[in-house]
N, C-alpha and C. Protein backbone atom coordinates (compact mmCIF):
# COMPACT_ATOMS: atom_id res chain seq x y z
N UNK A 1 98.12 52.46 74.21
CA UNK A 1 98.62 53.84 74.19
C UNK A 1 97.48 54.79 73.88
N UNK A 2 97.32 55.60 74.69
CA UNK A 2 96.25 56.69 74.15
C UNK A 2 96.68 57.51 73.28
N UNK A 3 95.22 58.16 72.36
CA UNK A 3 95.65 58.84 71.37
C UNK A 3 95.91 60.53 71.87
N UNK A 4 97.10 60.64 70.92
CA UNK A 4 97.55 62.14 71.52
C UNK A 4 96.31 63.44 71.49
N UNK A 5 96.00 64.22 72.11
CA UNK A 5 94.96 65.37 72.14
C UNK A 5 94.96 66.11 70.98
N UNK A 6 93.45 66.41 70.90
CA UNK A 6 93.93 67.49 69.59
C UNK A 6 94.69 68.78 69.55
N UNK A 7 95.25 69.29 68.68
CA UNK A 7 95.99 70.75 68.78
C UNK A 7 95.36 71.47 69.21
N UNK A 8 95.34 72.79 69.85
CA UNK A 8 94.79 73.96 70.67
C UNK A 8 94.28 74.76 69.43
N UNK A 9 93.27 75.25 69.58
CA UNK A 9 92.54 76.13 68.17
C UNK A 9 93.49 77.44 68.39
N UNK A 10 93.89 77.67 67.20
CA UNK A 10 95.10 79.20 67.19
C UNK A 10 93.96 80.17 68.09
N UNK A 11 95.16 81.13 68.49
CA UNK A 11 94.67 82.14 69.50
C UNK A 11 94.09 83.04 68.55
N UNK A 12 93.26 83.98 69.57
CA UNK A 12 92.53 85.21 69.07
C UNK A 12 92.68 86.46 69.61
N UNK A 13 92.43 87.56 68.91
CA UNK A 13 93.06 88.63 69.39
C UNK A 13 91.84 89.79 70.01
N UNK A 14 91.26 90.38 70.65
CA UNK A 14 92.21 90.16 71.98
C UNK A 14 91.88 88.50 72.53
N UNK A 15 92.68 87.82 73.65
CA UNK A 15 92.32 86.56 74.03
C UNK A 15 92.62 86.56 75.76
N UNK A 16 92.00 85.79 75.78
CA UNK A 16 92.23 85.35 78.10
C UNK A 16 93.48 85.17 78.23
N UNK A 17 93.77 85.70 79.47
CA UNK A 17 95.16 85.84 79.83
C UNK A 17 94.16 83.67 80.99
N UNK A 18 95.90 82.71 81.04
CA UNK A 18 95.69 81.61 81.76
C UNK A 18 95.14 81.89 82.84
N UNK A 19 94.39 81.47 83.88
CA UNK A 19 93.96 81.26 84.79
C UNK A 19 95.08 81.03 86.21
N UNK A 20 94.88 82.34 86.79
CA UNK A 20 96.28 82.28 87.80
C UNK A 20 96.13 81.78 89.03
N UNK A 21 97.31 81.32 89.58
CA UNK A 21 97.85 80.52 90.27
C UNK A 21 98.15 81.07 91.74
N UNK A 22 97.16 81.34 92.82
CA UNK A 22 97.70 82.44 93.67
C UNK A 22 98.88 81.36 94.35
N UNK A 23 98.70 80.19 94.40
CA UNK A 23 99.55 79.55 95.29
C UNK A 23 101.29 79.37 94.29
N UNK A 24 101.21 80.08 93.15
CA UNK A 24 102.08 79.68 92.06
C UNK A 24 102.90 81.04 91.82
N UNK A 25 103.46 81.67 92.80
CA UNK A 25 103.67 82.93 91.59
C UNK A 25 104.44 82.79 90.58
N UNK A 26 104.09 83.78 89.48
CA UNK A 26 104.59 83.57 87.95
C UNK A 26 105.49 84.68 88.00
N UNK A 27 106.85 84.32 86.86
CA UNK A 27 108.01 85.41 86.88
C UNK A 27 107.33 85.16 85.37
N UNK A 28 106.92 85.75 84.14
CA UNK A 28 106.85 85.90 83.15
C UNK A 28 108.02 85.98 82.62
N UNK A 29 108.73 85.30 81.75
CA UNK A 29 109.87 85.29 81.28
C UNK A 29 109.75 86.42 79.73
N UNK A 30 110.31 86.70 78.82
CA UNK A 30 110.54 87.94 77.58
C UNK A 30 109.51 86.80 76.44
N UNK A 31 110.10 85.88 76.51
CA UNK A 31 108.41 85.11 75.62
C UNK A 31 107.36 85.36 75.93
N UNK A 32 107.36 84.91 77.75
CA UNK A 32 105.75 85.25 77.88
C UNK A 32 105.10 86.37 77.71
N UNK A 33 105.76 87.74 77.96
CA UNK A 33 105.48 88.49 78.07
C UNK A 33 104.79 89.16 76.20
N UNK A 34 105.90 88.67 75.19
CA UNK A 34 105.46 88.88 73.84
C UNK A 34 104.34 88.12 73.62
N UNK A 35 104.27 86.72 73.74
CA UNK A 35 102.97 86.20 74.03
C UNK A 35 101.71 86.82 74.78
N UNK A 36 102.11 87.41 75.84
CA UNK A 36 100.76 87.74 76.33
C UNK A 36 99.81 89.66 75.69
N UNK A 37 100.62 89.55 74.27
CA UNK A 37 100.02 91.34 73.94
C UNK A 37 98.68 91.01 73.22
N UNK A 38 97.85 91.84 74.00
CA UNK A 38 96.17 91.35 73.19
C UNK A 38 95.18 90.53 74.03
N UNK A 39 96.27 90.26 74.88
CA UNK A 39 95.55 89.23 76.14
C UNK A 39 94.52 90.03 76.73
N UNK A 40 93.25 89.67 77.56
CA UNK A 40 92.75 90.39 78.36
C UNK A 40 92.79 89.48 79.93
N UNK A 41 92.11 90.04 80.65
CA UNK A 41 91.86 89.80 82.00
C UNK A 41 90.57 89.72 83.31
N UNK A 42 90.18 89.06 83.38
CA UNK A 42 89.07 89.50 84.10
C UNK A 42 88.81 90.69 85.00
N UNK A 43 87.62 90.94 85.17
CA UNK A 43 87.71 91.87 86.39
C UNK A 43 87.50 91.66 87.49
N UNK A 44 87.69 91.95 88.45
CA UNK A 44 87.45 91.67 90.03
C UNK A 44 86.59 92.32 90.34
N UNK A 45 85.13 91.86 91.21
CA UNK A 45 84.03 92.11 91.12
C UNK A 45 83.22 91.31 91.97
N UNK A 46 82.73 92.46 93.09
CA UNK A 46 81.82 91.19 93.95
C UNK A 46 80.54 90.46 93.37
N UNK A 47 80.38 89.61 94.43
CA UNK A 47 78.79 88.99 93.60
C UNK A 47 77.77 89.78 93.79
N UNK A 48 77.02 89.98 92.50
CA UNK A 48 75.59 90.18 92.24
C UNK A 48 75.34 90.68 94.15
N UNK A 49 74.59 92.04 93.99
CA UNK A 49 73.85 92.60 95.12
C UNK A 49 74.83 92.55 96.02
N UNK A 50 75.87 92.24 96.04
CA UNK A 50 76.68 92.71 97.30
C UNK A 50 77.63 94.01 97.27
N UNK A 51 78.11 94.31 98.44
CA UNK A 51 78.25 95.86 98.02
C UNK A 51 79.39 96.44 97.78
N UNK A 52 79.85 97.92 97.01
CA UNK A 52 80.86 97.31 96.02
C UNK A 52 80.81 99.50 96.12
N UNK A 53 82.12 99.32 96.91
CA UNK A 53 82.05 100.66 97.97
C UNK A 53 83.31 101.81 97.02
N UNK A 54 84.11 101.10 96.55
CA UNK A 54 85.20 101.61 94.76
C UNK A 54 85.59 100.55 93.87
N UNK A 55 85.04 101.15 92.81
CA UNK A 55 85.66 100.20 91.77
C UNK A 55 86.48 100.78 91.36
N UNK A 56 87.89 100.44 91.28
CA UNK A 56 89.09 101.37 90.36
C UNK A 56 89.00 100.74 89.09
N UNK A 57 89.00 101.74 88.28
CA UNK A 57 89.45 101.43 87.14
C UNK A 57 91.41 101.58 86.47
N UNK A 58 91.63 100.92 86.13
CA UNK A 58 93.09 101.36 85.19
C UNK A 58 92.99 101.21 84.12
N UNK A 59 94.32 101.65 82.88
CA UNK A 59 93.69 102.37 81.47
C UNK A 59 93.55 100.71 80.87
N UNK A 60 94.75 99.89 81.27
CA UNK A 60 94.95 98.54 80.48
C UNK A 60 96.18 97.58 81.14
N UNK A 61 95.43 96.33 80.90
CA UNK A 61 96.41 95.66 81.33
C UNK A 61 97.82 95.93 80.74
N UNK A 62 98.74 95.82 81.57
CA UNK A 62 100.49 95.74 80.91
C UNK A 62 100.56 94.10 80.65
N UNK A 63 101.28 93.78 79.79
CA UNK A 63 102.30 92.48 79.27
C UNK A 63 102.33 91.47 80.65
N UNK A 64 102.81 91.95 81.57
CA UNK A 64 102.96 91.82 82.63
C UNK A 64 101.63 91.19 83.64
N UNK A 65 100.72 92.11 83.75
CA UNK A 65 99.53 91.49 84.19
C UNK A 65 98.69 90.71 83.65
N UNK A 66 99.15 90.44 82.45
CA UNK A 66 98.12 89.71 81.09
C UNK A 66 98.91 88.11 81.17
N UNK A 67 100.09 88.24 81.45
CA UNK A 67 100.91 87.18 81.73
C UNK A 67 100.75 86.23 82.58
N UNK A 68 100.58 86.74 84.05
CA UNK A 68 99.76 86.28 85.20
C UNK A 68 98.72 86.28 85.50
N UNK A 69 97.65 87.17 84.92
CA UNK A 69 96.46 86.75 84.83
C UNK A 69 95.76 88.20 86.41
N UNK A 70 96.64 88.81 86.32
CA UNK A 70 96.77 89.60 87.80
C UNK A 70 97.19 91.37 87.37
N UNK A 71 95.85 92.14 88.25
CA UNK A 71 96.17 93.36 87.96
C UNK A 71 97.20 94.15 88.38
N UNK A 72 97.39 94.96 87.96
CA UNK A 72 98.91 96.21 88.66
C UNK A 72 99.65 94.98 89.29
N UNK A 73 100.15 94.10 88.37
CA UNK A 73 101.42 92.89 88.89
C UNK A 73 102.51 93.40 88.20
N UNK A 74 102.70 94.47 87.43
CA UNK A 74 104.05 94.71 87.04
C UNK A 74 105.15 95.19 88.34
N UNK A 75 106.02 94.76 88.48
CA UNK A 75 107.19 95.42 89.07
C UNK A 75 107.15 96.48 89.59
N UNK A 76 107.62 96.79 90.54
CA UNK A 76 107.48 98.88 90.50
C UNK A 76 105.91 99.38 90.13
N UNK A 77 104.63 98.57 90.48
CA UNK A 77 103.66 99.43 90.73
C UNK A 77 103.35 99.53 91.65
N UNK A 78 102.91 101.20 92.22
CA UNK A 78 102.40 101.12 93.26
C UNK A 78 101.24 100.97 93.73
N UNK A 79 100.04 100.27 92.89
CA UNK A 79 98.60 99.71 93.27
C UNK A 79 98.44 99.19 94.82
N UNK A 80 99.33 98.41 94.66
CA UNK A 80 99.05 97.74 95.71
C UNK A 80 99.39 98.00 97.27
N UNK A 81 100.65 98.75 96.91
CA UNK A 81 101.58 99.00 98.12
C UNK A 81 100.09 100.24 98.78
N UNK A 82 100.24 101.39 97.97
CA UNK A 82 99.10 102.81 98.21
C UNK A 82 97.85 102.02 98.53
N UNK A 83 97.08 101.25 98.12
CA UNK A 83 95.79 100.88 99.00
C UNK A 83 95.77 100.11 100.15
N UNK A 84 96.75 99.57 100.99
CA UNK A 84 97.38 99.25 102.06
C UNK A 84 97.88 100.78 102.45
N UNK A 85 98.65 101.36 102.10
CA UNK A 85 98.99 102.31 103.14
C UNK A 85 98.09 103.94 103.31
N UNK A 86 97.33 103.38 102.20
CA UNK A 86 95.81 104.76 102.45
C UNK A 86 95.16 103.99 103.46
N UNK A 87 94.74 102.83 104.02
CA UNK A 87 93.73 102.76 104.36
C UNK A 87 92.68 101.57 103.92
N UNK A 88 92.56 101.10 102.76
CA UNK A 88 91.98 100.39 102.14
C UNK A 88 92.01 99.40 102.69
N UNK A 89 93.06 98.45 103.02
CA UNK A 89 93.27 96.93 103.34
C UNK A 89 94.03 96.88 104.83
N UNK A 90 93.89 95.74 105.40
CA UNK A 90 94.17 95.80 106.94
C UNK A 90 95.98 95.18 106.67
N UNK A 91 96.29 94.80 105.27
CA UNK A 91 97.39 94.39 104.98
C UNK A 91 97.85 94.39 103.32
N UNK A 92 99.24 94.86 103.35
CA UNK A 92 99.47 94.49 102.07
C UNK A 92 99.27 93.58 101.25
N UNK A 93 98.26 93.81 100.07
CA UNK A 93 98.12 92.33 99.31
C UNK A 93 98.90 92.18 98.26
N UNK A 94 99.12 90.72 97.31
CA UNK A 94 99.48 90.73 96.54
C UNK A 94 99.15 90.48 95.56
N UNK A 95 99.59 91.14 94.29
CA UNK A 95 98.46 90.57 92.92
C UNK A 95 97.83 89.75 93.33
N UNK A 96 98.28 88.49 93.36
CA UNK A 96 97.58 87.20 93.15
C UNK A 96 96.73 87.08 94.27
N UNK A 97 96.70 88.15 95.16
CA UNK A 97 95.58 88.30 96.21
C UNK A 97 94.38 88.64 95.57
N UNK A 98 94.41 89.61 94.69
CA UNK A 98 93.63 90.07 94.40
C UNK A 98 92.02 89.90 94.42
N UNK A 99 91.85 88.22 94.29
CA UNK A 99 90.55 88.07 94.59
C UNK A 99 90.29 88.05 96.24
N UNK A 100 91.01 88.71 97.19
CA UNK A 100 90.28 89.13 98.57
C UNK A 100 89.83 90.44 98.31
N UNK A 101 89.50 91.22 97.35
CA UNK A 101 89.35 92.80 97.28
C UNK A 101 87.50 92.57 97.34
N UNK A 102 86.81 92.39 97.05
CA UNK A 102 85.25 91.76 96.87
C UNK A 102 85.44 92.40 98.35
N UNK A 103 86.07 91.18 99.29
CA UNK A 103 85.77 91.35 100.15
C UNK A 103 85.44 92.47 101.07
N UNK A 104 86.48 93.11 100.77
CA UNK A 104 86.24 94.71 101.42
C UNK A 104 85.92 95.87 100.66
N UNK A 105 84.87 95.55 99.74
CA UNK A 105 84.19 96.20 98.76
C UNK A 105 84.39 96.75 97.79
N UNK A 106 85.93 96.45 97.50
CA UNK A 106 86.55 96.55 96.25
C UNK A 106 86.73 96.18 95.11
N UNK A 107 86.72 96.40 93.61
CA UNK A 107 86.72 95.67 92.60
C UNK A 107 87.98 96.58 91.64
N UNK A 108 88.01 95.78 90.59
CA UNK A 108 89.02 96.29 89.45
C UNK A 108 88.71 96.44 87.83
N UNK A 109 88.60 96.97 87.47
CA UNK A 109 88.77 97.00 85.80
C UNK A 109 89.21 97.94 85.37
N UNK A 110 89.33 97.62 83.74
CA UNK A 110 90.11 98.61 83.35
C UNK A 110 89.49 99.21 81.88
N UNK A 111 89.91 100.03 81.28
CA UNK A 111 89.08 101.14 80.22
C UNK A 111 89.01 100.60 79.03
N UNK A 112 90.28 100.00 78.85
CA UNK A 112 90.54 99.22 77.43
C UNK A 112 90.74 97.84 78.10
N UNK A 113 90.29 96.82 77.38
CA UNK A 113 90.99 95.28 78.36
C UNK A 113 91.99 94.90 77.62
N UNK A 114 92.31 94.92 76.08
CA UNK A 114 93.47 94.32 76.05
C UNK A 114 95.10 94.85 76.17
N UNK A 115 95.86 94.09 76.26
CA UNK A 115 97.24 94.44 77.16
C UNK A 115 97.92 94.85 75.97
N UNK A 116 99.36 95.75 76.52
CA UNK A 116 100.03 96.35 75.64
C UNK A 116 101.14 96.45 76.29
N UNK A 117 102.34 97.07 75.24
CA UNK A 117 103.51 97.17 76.45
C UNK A 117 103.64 98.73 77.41
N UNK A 118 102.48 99.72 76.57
CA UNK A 118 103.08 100.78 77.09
C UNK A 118 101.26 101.54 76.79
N UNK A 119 100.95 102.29 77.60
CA UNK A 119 99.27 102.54 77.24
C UNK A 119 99.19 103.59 76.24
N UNK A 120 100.13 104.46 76.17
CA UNK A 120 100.55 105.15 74.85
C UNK A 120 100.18 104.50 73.06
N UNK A 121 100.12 103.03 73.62
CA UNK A 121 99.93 102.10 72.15
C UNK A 121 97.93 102.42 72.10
N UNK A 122 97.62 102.82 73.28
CA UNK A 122 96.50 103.08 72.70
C UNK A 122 95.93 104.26 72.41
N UNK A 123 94.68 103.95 70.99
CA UNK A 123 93.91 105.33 70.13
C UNK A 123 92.76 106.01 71.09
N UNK A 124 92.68 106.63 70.73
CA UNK A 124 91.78 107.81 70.94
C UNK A 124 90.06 106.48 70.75
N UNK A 125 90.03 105.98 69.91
CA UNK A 125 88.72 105.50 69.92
C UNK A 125 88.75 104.19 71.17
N UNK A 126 90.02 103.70 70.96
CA UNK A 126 89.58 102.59 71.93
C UNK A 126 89.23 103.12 73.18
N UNK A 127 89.97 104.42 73.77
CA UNK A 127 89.61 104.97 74.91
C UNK A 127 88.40 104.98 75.10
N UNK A 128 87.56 105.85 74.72
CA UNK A 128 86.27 106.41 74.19
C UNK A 128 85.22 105.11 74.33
N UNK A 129 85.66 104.24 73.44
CA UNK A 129 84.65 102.90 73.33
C UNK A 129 84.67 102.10 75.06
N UNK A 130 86.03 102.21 75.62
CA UNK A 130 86.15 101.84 76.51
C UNK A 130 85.25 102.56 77.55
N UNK A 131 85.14 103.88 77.47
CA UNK A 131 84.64 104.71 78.39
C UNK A 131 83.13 104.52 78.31
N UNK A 132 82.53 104.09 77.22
CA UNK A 132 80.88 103.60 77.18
C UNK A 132 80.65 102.41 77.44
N UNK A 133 81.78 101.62 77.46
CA UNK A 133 82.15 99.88 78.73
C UNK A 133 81.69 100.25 79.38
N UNK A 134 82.74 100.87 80.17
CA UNK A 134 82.62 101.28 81.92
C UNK A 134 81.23 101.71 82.03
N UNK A 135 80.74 102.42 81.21
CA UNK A 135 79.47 103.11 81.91
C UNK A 135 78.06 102.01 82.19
N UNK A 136 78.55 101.22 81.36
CA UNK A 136 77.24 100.43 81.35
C UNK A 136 77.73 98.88 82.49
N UNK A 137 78.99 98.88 82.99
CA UNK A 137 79.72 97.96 83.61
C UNK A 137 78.93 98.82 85.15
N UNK A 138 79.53 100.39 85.15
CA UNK A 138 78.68 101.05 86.33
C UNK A 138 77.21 101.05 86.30
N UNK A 139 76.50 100.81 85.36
CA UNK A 139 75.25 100.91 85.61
C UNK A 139 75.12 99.34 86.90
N UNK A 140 75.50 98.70 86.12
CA UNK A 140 75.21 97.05 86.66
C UNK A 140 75.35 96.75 87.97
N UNK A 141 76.92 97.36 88.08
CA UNK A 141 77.27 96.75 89.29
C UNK A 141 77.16 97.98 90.67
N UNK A 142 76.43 99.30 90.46
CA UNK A 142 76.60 100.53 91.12
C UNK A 142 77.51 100.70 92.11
N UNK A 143 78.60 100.77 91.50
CA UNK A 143 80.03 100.87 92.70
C UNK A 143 79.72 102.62 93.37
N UNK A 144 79.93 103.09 94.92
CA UNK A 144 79.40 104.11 95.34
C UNK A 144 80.26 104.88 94.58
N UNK A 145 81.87 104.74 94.73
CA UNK A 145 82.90 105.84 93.65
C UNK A 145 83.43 104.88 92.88
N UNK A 146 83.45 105.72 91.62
CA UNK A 146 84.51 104.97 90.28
C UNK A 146 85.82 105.66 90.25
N UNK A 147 86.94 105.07 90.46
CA UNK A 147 87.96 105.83 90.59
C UNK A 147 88.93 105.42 89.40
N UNK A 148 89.59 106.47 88.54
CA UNK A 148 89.91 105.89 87.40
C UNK A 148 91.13 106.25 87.73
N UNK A 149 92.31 105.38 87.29
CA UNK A 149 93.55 105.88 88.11
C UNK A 149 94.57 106.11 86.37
N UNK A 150 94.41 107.27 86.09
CA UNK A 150 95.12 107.52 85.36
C UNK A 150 94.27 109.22 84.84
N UNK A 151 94.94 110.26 84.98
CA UNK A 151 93.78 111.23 84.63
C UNK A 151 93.77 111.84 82.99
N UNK A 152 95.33 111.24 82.53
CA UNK A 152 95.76 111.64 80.89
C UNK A 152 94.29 110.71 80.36
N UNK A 153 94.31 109.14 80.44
CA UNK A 153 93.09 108.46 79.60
C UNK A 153 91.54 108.64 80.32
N UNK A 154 91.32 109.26 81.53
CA UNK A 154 90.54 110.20 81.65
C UNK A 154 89.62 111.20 80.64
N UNK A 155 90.42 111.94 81.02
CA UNK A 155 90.10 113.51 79.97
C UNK A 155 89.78 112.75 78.94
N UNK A 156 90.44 111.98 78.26
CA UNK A 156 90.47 111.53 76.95
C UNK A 156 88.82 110.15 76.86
N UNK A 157 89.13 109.85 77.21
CA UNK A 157 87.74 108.61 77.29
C UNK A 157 86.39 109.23 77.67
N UNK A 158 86.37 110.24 78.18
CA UNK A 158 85.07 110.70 78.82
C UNK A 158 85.08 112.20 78.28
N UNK A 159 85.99 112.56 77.71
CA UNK A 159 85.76 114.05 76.64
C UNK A 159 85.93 114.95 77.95
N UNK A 160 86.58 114.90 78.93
CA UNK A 160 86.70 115.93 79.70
C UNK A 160 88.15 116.43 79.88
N UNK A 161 88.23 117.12 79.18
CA UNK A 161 90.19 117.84 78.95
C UNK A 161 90.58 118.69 79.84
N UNK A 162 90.04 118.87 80.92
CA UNK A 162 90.60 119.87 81.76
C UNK A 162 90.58 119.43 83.35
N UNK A 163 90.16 117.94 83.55
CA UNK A 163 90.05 117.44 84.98
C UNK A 163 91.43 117.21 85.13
N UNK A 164 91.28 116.98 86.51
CA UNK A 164 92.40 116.95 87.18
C UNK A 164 92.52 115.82 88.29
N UNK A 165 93.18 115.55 89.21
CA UNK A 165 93.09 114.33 90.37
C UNK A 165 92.33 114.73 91.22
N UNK A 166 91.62 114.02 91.64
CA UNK A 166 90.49 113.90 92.97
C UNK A 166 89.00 113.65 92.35
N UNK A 167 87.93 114.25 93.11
CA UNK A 167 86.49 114.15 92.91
C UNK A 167 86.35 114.63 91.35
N UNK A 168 85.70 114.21 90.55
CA UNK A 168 84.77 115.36 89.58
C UNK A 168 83.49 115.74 89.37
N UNK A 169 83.23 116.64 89.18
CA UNK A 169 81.90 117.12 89.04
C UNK A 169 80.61 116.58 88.54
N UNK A 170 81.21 115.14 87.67
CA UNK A 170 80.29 115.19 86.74
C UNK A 170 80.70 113.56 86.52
N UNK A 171 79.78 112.68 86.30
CA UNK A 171 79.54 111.14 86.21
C UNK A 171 79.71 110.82 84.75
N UNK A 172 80.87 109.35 84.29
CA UNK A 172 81.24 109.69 82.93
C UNK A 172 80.08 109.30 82.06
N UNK A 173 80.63 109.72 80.85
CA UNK A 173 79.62 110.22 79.64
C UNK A 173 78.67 108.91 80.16
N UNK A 174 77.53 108.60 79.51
CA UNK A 174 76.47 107.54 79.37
C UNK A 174 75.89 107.29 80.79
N UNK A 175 76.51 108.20 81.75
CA UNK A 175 75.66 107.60 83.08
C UNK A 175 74.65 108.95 83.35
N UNK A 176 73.28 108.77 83.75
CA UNK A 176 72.77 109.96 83.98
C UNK A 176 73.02 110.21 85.29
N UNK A 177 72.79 111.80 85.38
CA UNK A 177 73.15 112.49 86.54
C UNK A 177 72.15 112.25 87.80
N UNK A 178 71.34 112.10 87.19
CA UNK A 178 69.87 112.21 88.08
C UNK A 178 69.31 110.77 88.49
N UNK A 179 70.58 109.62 87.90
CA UNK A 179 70.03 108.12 88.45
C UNK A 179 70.82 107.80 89.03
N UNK A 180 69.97 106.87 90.36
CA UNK A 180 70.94 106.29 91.82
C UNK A 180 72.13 105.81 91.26
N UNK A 181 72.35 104.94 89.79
CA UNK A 181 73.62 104.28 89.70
C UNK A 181 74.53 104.90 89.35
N UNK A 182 74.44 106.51 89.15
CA UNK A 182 75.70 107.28 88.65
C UNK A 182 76.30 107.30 90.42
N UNK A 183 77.66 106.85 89.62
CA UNK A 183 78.58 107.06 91.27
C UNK A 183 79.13 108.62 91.28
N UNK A 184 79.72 109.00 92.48
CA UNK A 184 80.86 110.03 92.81
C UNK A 184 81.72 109.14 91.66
N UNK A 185 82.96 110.39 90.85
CA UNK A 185 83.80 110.01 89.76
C UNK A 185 85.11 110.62 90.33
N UNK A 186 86.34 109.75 90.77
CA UNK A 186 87.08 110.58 90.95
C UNK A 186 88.92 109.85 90.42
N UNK A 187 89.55 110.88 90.07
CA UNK A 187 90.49 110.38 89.25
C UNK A 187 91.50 110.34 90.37
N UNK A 188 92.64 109.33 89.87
CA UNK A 188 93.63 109.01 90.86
C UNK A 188 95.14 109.17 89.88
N UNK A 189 95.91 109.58 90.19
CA UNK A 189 97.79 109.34 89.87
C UNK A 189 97.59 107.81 89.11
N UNK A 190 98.32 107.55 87.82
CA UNK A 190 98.30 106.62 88.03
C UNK A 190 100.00 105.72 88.24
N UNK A 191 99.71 104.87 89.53
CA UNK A 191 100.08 103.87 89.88
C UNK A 191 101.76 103.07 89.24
N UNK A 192 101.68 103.57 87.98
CA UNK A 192 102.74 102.77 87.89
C UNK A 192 104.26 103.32 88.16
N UNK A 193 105.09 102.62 88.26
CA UNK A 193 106.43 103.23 88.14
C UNK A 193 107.02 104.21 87.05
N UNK A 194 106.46 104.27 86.17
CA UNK A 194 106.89 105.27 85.37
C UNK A 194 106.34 105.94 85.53
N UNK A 195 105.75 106.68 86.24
CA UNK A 195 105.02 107.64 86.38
C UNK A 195 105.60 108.35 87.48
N UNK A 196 106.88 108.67 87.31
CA UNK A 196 107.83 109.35 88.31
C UNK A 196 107.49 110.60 88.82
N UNK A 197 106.80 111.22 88.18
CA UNK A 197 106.29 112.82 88.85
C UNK A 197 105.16 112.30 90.18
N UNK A 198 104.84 111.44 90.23
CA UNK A 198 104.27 110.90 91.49
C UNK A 198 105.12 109.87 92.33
N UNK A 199 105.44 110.84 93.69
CA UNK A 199 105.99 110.08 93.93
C UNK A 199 105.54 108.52 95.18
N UNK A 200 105.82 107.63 95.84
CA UNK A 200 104.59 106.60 96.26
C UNK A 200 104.07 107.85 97.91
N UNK A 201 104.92 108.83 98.46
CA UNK A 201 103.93 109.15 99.73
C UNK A 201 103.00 110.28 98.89
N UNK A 202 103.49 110.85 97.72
CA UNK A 202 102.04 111.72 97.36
C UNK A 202 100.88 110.34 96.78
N UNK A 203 101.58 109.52 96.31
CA UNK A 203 100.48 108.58 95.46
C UNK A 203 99.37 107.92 96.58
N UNK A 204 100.31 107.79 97.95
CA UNK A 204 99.30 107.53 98.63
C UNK A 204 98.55 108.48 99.49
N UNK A 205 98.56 109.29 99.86
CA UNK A 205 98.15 110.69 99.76
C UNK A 205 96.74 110.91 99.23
N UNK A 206 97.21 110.50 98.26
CA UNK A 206 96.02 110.61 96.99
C UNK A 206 94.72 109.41 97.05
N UNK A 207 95.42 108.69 97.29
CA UNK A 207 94.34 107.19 97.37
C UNK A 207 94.07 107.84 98.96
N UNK A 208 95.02 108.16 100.33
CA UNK A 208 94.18 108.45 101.61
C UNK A 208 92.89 109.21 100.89
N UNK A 209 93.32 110.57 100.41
CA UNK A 209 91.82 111.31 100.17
C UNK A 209 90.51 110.66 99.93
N UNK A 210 90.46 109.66 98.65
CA UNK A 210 89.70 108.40 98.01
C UNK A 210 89.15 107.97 99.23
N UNK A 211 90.12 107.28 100.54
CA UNK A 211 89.40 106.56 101.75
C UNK A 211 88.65 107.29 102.27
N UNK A 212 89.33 108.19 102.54
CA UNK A 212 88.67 109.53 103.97
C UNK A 212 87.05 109.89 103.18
N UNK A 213 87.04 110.08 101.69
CA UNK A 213 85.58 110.29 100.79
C UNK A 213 84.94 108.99 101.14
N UNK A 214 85.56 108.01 101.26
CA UNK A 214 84.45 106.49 101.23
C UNK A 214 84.15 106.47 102.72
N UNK A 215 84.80 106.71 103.67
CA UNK A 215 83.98 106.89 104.84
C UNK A 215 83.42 107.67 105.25
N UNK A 216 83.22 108.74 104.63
CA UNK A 216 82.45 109.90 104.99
C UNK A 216 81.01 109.94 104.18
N UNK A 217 81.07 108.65 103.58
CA UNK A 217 79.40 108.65 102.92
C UNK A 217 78.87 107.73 103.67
């Protein structure tokens, strides 16, 4: 009889969301979902020197995407549906697609990485700390636009209180203005279903504009 394995070292906070299953989809059941708060997620990200045409950012994983291991996988978001019908993808993908986005020069991350049930749970500093992530995440990987899809943790992460959706003027805090790796910065609706004052043909609307800017450079 073999001897039984050792116990799993207790979790840590924040911690990896499991390793997902595109051939598996996951229904996260009300455990998993309490289980998965604190989780983080990787980002989606082409390889080293290849080219990397928007990186969206979102504020934080939900319960939901931390669960599956998969971005904007909650229910009722419209991530996915709006970059299929702007333009972006030759077909609707699905979360667990997600790693075909590389391919067409797309990547994902997000401002804060660990998950919550509602982005409201997050402070003012994590924003902020998050927002000097990103900058040094953009130095690395020089995505041409950073598109942050939420414009409330916007303003707030990058100290700019008065932007609004589309292009901005100005590359966030820590990137200089005057170096090749500062991208075009432009904010997007964000995406989720609660976010009812957007509705999905303005949301995509909004992401068309985003395309029509990436082919026109």
């Amino acid at each position: 009889m073999k001897p039984s394995p050792p116990p799993p070292h207790p979790s840590r906070t924040p911690h990896p969301s499991p390793t997902p299953r595109p051939d598996r989809p996951l229904r996260p059941s009300p455990p998993d979902l309490a289980a998965a708060r604190n989780r983080t997620i990787p980002d989606v990200l082409p390889a080293p020197e290849a080219p990397l045409h928007v990186l969206f950012c979102g504020i934080n994983p939900s319960l939901y995407s931390a669960a599956t291991g998969w971005h904007f996988a909650r229910p009722g978001n419209r991530f996915w549906p709006a970059l299929h019908l702007s333009g972006f993808t030759p077909r609707r993908l699905a979360p667990a697609e997600q790693h075909l986005l590389p391919g067409y020069g797309l990547g994902i991350t997000n401002l804060v990485a660990r998950a919550t049930a509602q982005a409201a749970e997050l402070d003012v500093a994590e924003l902020r700390a998050g927002g000097e992530r990103l900058a040094v995440l953009v130095a690395e990987h020089r995505p041409r636009i950073l598109a942050v899809a939420g414009v409330t943790a916007y303003r707030t992460a990058f100290a700019h209180p008065h932007a609004t959706i589309g292009p901005q003027p100005s590359p966030p805090a820590g990137s200089r203005p005057s170096s090749p790796v500062a991208p075009q910065v432009w904010v997007l609706p964000n995406p989720s279903g609660l976010n009812a004052s957007w509705t999905t043909p303005r949301l995509v609307e909004a992401f068309r504009e985003l395309r029509e800017a990436v082919g026109g450079q």
